[in-house]
Protein backbone atom coordinates (compact mmCIF):
# COMPACT_ATOMS: atom_id res chain seq x y z
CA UNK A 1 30.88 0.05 -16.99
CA UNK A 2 28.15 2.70 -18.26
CA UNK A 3 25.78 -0.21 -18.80
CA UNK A 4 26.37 -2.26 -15.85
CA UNK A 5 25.19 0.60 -14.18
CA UNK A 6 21.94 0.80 -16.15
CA UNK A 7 21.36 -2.65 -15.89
CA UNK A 8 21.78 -2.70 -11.54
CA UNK A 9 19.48 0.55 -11.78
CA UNK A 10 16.90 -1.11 -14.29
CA UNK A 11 16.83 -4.57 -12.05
CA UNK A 12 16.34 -2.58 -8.97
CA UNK A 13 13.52 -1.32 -10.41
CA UNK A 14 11.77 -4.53 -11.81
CA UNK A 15 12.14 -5.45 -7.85
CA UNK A 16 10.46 -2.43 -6.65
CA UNK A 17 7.87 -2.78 -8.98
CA UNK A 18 7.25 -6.38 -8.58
CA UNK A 19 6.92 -5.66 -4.62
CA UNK A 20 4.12 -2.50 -5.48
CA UNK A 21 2.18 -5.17 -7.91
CA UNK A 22 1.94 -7.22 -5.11
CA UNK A 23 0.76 -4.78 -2.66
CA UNK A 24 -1.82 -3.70 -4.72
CA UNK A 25 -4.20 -6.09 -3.54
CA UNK A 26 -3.89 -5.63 0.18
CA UNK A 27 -4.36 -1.92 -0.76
CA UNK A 28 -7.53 -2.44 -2.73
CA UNK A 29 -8.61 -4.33 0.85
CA UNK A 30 -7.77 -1.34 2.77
CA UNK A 31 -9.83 1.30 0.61
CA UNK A 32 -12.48 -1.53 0.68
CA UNK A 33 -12.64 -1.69 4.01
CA UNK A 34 -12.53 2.18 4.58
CA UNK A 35 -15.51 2.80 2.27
CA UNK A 36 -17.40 0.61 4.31
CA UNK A 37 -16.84 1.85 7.59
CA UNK A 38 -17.48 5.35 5.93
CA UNK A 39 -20.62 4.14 4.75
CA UNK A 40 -21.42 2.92 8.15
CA UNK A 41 -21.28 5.94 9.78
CA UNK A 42 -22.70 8.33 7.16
CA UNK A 43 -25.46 5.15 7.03
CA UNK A 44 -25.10 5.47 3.14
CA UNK A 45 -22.48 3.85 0.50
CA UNK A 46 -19.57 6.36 0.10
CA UNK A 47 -17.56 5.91 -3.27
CA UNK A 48 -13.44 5.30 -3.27
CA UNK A 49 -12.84 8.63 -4.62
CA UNK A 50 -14.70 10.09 -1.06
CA UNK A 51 -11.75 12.39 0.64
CA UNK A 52 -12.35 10.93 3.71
CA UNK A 53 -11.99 7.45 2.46
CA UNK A 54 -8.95 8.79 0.74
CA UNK A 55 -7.10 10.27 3.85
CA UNK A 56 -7.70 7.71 5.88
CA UNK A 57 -6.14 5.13 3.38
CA UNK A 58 -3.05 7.45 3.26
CA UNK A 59 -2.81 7.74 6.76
CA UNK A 60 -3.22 4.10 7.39
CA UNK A 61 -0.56 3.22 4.34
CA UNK A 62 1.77 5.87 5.66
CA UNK A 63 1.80 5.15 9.80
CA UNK A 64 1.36 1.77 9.82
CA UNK A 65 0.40 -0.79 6.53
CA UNK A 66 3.12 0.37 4.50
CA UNK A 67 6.11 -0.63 6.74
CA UNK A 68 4.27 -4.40 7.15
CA UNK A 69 3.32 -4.47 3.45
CA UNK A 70 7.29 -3.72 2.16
CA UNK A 71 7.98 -6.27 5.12
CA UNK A 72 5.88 -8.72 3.68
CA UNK A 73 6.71 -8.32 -0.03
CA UNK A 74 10.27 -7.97 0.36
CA UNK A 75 10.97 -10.81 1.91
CA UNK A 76 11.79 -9.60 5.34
CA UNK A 77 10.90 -10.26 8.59
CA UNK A 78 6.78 -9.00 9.19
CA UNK A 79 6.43 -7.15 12.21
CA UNK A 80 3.21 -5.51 13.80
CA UNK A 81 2.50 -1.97 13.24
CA UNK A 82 2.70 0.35 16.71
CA UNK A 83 0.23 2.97 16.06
């Protein structure tokens, strides 16, 4: 029984990481896309590791991107973000 466990805990967790993998790239888009707007209204190039870039990706992963981006890996049903 022990091990049945393990193994249900283990595959659950190959599925959750599969589903961050693939969100990686949409992420790298977002922080992308940050440090450019950044940059165009400092009028400079602002690195990925700028706190503002930083907080806004959180805040956009956290109200909004994440919900669509489990959505979309996980198989279900994409809705749009309210924000």
């Amino acid at each position: 029984m022990q091990i049945r466990t393990i193994y249900r805990v283990d595959l659950k967790m190959d599925t959750e990481c599969e589903i961050i993998r693939s969100e990686i790239a949409d992420v790298r888009q977002i922080v992308y896309n940050e440090c450019w707007l950044e940059g165009e209204r400092r009028g400079c190039a602002v690195d990925v590791h700028d706190g503002v870039v930083q907080e806004r990706v959180a805040d956009i992963i956290l109200k909004c991107a994440g919900a669509v981006l489990r959505g979309k890996y996980a198989g279900l049903e994409r809705t749009k973000p309210s924000i």
